[in-house]
Protein backbone atom coordinates (compact mmCIF):
# COMPACT_ATOMS: atom_id res chain seq x y z
CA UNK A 1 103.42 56.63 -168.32
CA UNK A 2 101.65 59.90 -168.11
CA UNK A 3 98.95 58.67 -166.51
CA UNK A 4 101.39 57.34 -163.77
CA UNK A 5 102.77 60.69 -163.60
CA UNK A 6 99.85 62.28 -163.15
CA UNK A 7 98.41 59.97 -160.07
CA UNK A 8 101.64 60.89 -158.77
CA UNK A 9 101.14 64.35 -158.94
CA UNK A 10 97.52 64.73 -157.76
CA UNK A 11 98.71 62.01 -154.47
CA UNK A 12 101.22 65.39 -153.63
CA UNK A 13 98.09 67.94 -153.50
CA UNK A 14 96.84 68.99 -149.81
CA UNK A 15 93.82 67.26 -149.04
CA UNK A 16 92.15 70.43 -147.34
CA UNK A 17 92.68 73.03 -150.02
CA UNK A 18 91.73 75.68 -147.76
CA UNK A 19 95.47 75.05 -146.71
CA UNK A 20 97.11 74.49 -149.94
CA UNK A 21 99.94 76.59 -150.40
CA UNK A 22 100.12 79.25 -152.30
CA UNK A 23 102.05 79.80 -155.36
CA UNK A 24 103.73 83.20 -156.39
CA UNK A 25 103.78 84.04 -160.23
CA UNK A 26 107.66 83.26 -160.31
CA UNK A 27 107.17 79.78 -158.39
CA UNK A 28 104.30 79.05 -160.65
CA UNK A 29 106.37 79.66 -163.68
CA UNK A 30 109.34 77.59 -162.56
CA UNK A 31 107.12 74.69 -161.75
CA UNK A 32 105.51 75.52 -165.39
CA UNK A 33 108.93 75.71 -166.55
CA UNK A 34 110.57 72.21 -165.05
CA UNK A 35 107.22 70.55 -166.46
CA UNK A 36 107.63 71.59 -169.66
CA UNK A 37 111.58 70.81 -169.74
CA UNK A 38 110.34 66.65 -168.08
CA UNK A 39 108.48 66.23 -171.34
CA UNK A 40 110.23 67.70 -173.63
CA UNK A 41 111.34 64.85 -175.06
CA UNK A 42 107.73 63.45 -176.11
CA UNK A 43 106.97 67.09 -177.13
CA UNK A 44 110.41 66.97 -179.89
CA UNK A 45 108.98 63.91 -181.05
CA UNK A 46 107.48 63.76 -184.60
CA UNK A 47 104.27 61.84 -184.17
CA UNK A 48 102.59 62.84 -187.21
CA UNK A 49 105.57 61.74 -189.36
CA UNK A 50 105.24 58.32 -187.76
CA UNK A 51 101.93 58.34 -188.44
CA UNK A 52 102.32 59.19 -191.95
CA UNK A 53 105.06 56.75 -192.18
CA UNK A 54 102.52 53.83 -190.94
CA UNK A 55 99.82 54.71 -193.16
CA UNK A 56 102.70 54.45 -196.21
CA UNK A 57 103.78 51.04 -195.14
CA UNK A 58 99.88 49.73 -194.65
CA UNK A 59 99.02 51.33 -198.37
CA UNK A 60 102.44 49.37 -199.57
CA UNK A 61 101.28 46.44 -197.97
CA UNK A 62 97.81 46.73 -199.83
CA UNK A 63 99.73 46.82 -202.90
CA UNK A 64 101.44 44.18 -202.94
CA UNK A 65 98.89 41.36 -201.24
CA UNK A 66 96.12 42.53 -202.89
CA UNK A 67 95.76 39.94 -204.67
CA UNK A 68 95.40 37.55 -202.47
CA UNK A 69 93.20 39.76 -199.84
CA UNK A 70 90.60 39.95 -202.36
CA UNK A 71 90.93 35.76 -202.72
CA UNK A 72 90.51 35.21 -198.94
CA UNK A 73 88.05 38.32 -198.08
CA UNK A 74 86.64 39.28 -201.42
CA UNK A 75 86.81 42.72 -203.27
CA UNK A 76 85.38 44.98 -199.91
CA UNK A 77 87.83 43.90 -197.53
CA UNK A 78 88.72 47.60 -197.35
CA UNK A 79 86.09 50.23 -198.46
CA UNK A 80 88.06 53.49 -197.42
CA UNK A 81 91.55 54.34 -196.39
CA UNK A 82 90.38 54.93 -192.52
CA UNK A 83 90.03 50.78 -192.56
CA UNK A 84 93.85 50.14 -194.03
CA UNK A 85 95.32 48.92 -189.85
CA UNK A 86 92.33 45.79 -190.35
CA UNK A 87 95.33 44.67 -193.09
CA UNK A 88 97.42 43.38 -189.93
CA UNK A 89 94.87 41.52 -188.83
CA UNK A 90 93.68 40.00 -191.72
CA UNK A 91 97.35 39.16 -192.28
CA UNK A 92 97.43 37.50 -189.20
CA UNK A 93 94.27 35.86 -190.00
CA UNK A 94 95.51 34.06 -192.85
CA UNK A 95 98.48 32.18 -191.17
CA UNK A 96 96.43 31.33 -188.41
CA UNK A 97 94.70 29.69 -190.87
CA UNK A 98 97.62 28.83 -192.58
CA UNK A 99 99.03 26.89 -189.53
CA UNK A 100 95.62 25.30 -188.67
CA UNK A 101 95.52 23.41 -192.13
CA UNK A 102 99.06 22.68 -192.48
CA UNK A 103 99.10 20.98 -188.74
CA UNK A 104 95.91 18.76 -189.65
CA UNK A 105 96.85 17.76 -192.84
CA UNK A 106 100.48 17.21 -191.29
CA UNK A 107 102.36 18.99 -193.99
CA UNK A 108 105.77 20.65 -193.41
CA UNK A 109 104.57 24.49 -192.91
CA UNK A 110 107.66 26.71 -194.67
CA UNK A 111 105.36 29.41 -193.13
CA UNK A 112 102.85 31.34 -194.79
CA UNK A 113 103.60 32.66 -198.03
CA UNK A 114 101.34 35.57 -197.68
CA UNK A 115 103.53 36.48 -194.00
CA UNK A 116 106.52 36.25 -196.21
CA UNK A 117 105.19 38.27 -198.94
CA UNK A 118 104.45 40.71 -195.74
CA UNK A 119 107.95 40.36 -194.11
CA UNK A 120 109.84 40.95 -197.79
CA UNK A 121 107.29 44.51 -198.21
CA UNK A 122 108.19 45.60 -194.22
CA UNK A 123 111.96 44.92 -195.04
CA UNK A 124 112.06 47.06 -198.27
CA UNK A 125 110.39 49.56 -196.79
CA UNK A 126 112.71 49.95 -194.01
CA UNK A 127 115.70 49.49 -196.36
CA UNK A 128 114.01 53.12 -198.24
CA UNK A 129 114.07 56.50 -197.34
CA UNK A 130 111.38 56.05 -195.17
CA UNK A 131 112.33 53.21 -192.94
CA UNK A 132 116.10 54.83 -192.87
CA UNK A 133 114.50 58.30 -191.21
CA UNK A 134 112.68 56.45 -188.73
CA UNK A 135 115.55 54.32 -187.85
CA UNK A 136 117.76 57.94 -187.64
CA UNK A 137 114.75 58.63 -185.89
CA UNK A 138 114.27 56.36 -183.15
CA UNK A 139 118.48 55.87 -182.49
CA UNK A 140 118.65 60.06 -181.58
CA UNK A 141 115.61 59.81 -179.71
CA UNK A 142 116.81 56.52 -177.51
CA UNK A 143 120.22 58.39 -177.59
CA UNK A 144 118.29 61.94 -176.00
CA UNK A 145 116.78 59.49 -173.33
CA UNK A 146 119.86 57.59 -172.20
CA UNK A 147 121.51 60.91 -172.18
CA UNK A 148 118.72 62.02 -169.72
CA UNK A 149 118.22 59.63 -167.60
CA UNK A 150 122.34 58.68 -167.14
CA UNK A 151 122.78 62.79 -165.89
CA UNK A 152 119.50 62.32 -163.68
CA UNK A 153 117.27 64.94 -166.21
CA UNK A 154 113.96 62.04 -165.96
CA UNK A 155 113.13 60.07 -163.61
C-alpha cells in the first residue's frame, strides 16, 4: 500500500524541475501536516506489541509440541530464539506428511494430531489476556478505518 502511494506521488512531480513549483514554509507544512494526519492510523498502531505477542504464541507453541518436534526433526530443530517462525513450517510439514501417508495407505485422516495439538495452543492463547488485547486491538483499529474511510478521511 505505501509503495502504491508513493508511485502515486512521485507520477504528480513536474518532469522539468527547473519548473517545479515552489513551496512556501506554510504550504510545505500543511502538505507535511495532511501527510502525517493520512497515516496516522499505521503510525497509532502498536507493532511491537504484535510482535511481542507473536513471538509469545511461537514460544507457547514450542512448549507444547516439543515433544514431538524433536521426534520428527531431532533435538536442533531450533538452536536460538531468532529461528522460533521455522515452527509454522515445520508444523505444516508434518501434516503434509501426515496427509501423504494417510491417502496411500487409505486410512480415514481425523487430521493431524500434531495440527490439532497446534489449533487447541492458538485457541487458548487467544482465549488469554493476550489474544483478548489483540482482538480489542484489531476491532478499534478496523473501527478507526471504517470511521475514516465512511467520512472520506483515506482514500
Amino acid at each position: 500500500m505505501v509503495d502504491e502511494e508513493w508511485r502515486k506521488h512521485v507520477a504528480r512531480w513536474p518532469k522539468d524541475h527547473k519548473r517545479a513549483r515552489q513551496y512556501t514554509t506554510l504550504q510545505l507544512l500543511q502538505a507535511v501536516r495532511e501527510g502525517v494526519a493520512s497515516s496516522e492510523l499505521h503510525l497509532l498502531f502498536d507493532y511491537f506489541g504484535l510482535h511481542q505477542r507473536g513471538y509469545k504464541l511461537l514460544r507457547d507453541l514450542q512448549t507444547h509440541l516439543q515433544g514431538d518436534m524433536v521426534k520428527f526433526f531431532g533435538s536442533s530443530y531450533i538452536e536460538n530464539e531468532s529461528e522460533l517462525p521455522f515452527i509454522i513450517g515445520y508444523i505444516f510439514e508434518v501434516v503434509a506428511g501426515s496427509n501423504r501417508v494417510a491417502e496411500h495407505l487409505r486410512l480415514a485422516n481425523d487430521g493431524s494430531k500434531m495440527l490439532n495439538n497446534a489449533a487447541d495452543v492458538l485457541a487458548r492463547f487467544l482465549q488469554g489476556e493476550n489474544g483478548r488485547k489483540s482482538i480489542m486491538t484489531a476491532k478499534a483499529l478496523s473501527n478507526s478505518v471504517s470511521f475514516a474511510f465512511t467520512n472520506g478521511m483515506l482514500e
